[in-house]
N, C-alpha and C. Protein backbone atom coordinates (compact mmCIF):
# COMPACT_ATOMS: atom_id res chain seq x y z
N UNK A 1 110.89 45.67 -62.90
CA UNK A 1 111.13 45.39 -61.49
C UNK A 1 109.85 45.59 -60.68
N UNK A 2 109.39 46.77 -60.63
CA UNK A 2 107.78 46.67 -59.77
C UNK A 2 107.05 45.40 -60.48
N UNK A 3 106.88 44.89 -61.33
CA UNK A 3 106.24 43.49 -61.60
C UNK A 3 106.32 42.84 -60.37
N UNK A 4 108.10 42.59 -60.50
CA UNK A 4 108.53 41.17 -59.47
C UNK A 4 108.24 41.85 -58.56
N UNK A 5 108.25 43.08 -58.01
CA UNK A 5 107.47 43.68 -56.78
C UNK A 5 106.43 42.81 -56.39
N UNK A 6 105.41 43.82 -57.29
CA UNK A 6 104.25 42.86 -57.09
C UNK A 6 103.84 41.31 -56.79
N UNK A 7 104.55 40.77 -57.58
CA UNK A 7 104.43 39.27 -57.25
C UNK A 7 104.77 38.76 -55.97
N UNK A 8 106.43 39.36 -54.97
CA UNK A 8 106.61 39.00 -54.22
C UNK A 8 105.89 39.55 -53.11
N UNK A 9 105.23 40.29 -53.01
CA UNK A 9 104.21 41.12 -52.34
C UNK A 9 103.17 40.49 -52.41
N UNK A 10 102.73 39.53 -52.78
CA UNK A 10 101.18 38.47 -52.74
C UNK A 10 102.09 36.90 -52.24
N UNK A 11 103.45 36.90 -52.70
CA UNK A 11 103.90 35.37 -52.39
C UNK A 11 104.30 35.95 -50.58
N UNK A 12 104.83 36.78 -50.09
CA UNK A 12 105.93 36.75 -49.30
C UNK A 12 104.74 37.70 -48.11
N UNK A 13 105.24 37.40 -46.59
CA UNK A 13 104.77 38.04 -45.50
C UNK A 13 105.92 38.97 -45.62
N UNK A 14 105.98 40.34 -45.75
CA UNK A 14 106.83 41.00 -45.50
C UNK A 14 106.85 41.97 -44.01
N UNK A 15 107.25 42.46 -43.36
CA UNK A 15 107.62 43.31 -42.24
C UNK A 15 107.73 44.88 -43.15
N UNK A 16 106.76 45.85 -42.85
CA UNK A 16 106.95 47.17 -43.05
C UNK A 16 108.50 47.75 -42.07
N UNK A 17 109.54 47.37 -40.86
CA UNK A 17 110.31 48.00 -40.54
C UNK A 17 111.00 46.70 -40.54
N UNK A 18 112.31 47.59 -39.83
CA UNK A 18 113.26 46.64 -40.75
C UNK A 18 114.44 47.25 -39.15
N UNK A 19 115.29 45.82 -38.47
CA UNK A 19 115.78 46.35 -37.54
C UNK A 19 117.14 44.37 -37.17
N UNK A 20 118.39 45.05 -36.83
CA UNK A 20 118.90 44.08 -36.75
C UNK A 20 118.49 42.48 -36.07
N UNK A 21 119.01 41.43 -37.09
CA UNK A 21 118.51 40.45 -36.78
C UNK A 21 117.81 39.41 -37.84
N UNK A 22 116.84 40.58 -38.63
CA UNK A 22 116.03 40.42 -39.84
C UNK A 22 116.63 39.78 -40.24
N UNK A 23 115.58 39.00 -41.61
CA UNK A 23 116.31 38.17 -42.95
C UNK A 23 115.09 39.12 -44.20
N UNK A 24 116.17 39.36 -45.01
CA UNK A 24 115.40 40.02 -45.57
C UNK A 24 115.29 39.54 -47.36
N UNK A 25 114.21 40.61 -47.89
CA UNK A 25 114.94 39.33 -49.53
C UNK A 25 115.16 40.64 -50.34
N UNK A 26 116.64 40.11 -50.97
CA UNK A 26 116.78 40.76 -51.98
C UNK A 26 116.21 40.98 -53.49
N UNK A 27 115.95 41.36 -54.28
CA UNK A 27 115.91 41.18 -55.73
C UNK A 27 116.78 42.24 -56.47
N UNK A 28 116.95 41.44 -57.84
CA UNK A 28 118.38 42.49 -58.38
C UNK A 28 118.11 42.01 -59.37
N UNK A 29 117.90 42.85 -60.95
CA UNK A 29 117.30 42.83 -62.20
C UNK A 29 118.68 42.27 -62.62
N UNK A 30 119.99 42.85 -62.73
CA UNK A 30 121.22 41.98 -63.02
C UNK A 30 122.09 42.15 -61.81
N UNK A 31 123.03 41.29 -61.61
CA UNK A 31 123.06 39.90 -62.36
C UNK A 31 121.53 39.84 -61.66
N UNK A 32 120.76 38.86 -62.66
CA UNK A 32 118.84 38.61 -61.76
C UNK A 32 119.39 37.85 -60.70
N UNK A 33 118.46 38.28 -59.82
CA UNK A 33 119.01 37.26 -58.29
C UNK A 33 117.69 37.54 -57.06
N UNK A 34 117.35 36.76 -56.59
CA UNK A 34 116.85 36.64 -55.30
C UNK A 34 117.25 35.86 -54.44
N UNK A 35 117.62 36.85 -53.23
CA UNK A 35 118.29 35.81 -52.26
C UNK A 35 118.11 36.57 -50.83
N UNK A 36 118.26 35.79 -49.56
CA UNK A 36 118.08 36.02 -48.47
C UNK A 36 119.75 36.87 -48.24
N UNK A 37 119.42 38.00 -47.18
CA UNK A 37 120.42 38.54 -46.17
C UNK A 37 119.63 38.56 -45.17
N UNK A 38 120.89 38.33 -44.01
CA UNK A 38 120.77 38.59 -42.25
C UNK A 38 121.30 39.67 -41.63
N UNK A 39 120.62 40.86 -41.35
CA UNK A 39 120.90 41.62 -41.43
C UNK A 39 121.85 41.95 -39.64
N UNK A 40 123.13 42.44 -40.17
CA UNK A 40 123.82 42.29 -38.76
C UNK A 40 124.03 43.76 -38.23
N UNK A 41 123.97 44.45 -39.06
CA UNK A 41 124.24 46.46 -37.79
C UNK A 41 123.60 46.83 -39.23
N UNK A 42 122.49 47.67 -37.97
CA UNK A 42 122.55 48.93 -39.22
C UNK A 42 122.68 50.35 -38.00
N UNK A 43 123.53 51.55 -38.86
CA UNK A 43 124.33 52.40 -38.06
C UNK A 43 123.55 53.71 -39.24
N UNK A 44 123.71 54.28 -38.43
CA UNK A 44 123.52 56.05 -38.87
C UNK A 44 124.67 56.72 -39.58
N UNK A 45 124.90 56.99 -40.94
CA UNK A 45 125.86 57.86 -41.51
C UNK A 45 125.48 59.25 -41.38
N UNK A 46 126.51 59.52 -40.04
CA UNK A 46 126.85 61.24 -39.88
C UNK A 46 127.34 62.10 -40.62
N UNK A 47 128.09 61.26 -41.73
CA UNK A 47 128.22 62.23 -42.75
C UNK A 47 127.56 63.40 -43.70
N UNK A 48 126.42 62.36 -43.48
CA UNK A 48 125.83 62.87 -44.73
C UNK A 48 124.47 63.81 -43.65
N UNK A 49 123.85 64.88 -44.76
CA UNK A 49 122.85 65.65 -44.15
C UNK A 49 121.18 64.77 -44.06
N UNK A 50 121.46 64.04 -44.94
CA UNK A 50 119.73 63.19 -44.86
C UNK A 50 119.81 61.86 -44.19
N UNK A 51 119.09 61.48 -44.02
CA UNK A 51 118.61 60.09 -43.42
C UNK A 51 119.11 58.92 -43.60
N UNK A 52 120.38 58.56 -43.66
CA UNK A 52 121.25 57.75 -44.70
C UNK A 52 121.63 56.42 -43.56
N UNK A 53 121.57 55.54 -44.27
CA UNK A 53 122.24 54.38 -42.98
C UNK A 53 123.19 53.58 -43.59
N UNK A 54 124.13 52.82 -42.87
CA UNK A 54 124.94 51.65 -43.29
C UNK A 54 124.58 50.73 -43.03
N UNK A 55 123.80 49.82 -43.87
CA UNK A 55 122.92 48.57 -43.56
C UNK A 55 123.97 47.22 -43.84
N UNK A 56 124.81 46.44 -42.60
CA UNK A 56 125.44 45.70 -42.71
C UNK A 56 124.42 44.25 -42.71
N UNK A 57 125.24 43.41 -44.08
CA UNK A 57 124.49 42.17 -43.89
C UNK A 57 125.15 41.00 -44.16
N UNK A 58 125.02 39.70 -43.94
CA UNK A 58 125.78 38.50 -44.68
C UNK A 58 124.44 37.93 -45.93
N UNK A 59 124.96 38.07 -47.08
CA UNK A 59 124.23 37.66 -47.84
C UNK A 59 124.07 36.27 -47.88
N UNK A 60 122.97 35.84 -47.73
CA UNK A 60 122.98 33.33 -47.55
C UNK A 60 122.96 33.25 -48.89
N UNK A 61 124.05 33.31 -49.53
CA UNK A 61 124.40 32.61 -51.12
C UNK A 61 125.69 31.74 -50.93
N UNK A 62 126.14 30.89 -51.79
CA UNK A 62 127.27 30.35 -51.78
C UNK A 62 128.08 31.18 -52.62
N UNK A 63 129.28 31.40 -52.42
CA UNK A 63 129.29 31.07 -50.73
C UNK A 63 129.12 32.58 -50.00
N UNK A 64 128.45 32.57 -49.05
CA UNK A 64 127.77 33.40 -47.96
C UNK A 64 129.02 34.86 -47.97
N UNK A 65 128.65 35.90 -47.78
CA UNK A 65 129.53 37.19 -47.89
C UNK A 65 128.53 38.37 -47.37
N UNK A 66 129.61 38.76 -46.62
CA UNK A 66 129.27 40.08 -45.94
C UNK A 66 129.29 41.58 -46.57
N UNK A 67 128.41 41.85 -46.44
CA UNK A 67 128.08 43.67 -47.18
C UNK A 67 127.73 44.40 -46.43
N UNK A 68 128.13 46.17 -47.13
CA UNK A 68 127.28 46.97 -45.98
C UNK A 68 126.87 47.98 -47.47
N UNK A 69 125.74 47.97 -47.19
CA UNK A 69 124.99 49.22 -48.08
C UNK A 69 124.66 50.58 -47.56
N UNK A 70 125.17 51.16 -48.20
CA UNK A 70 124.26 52.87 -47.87
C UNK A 70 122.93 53.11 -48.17
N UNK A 71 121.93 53.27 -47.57
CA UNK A 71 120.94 53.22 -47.89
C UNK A 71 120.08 54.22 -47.13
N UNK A 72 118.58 54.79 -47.49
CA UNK A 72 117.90 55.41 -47.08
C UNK A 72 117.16 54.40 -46.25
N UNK A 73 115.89 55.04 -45.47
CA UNK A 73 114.79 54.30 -44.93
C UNK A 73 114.01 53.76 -45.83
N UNK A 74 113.71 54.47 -46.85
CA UNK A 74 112.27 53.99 -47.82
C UNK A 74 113.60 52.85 -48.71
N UNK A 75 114.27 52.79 -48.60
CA UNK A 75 115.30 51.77 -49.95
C UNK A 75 115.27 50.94 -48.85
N UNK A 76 115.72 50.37 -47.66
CA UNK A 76 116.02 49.07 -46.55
C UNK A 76 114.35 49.15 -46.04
N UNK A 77 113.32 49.44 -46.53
CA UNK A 77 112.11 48.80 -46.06
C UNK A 77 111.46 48.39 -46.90
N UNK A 78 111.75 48.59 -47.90
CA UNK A 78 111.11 47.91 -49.57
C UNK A 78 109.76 48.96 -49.81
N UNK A 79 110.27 50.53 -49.20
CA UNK A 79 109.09 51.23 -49.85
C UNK A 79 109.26 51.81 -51.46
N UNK A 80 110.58 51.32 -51.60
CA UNK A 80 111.34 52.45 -52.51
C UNK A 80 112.27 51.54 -53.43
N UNK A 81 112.35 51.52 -54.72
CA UNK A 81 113.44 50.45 -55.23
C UNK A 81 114.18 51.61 -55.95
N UNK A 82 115.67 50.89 -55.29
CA UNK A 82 116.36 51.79 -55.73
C UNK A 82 117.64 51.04 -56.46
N UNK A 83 119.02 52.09 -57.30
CA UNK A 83 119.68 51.18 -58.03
C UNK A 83 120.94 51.37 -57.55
N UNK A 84 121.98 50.29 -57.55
CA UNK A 84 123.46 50.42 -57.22
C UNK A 84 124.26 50.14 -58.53
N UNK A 85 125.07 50.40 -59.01
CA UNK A 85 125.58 50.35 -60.31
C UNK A 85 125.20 50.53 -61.42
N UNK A 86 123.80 51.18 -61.45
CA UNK A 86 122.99 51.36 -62.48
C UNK A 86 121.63 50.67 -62.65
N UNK A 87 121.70 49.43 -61.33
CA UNK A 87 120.68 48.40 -61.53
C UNK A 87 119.74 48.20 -60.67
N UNK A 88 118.26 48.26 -60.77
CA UNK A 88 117.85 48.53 -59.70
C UNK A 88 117.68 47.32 -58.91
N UNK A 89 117.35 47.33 -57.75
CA UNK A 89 117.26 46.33 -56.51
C UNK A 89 115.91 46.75 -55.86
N UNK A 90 115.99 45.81 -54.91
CA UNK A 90 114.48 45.84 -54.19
C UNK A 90 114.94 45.23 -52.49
N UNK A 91 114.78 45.69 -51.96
CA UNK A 91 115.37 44.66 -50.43
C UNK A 91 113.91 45.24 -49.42
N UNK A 92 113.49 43.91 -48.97
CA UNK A 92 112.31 44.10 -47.28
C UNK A 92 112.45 42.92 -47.04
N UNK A 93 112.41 43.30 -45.34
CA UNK A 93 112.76 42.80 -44.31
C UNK A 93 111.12 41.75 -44.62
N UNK A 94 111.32 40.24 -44.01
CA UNK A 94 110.73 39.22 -44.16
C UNK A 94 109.80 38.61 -42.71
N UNK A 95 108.65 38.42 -42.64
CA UNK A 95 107.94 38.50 -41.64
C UNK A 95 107.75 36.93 -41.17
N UNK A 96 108.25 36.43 -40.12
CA UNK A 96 108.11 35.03 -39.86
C UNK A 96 107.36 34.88 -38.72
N UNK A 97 106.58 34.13 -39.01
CA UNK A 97 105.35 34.20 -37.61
C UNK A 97 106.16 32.93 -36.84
N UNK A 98 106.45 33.29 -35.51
CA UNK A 98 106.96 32.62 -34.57
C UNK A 98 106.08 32.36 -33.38
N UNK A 99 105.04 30.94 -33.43
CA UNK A 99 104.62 30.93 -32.30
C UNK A 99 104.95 29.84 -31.64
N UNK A 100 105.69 30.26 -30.32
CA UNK A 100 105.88 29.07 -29.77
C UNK A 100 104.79 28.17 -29.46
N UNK A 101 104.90 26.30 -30.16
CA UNK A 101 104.32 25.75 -29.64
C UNK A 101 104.63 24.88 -28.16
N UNK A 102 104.02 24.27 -27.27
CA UNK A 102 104.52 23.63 -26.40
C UNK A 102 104.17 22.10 -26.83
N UNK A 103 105.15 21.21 -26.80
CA UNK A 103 104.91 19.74 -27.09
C UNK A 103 104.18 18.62 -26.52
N UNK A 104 102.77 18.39 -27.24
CA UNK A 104 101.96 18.12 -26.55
C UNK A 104 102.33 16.54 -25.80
N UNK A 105 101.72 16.49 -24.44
CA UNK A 105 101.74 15.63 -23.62
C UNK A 105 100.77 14.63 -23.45
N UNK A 106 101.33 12.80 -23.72
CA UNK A 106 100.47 12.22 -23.59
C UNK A 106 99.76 11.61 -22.47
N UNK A 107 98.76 11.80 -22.14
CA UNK A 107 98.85 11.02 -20.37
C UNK A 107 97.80 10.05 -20.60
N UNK A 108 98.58 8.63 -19.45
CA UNK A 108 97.72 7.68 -19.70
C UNK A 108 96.48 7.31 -18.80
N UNK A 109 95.65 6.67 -18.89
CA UNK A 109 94.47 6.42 -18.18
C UNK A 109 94.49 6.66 -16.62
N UNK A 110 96.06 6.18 -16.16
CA UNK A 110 95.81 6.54 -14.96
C UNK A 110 96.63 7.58 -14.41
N UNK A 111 96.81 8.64 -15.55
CA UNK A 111 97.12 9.87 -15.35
C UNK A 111 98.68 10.17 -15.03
N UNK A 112 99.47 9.16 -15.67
CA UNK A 112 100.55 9.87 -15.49
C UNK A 112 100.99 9.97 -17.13
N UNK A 113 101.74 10.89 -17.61
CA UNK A 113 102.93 10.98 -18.92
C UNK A 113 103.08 9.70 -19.44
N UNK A 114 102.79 9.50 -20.48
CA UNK A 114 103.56 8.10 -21.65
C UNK A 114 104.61 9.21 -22.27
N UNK A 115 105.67 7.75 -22.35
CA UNK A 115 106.77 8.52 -23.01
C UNK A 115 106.18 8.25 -24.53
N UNK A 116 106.25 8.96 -25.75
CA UNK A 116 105.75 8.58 -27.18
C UNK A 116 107.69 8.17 -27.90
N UNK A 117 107.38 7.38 -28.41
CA UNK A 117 108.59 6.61 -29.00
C UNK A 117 109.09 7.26 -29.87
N UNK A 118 110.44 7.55 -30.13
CA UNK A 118 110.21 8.52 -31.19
C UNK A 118 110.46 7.47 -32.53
N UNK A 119 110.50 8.42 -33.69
CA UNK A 119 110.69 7.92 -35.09
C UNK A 119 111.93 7.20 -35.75
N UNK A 120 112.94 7.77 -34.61
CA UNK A 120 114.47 7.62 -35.44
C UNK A 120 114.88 6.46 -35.09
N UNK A 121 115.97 6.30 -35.61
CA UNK A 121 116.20 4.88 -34.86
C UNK A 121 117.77 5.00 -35.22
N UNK A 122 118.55 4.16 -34.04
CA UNK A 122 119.77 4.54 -34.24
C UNK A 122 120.75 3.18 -34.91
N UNK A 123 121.10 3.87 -35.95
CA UNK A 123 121.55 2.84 -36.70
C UNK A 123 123.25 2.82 -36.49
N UNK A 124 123.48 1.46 -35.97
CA UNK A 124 125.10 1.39 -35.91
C UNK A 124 126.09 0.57 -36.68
């Protein structure tokens, strides 16, 4: 498993924290699997004396299903791989560079906006 660590750690922008909203990627030695979750609450377990959270997510597999994991900080930030049924896993939150662009504007010689045509065409 630290292999596929490694590898996805040179393929993937990852996010060191991890906070609702995220998409994050899983890996799981069995069943083998990589796959995206969206991560929807994560909550504080008062139960327990250490640092423990309930990391709710919808996993994007077919078909799509909702989970909540117990987990530490270092296990839901991908500092730490840890195992559920015996098997270990790997989960960090996924870093998407979002820059808004604005759509550039064509203007014509005598300075006003051309509309640009678009591509589609509507077929009836």
């Amino acid at each position: 498993m630290e292999t596929l660590v490694k590898d996805l750690q040179k393929l993937v922008p990852f996010k060191d924290t991890i906070e609702t909203g995220d998409i994050v990627l899983i890996a799981a030695q069995k069943p083998q699997m990589l796959v995206y979750g969206l991560i929807d609450d994560i909550v504080r377990d008062e139960t327990k004396h250490d640092e423990w959270w309930h990391v709710s997510m919808h996993i994007l597999s077919l078909p799509p299903r909702k989970v909540t994991w117990i987990l530490r900080t270092p296990q839901m930030t991908g500092l730490e791989i840890f195992t559920m049924d015996g098997e270990e896993r790997f989960m960090k939150a996924v870093r998407f560079d979002t820059k808004e662009k604005q759509p550039q504007k064509h203007m014509t010689n005598s300075g006003q906006q051309s509309k640009k045509k678009s591509s589609l065409r509507r077929i009836k």
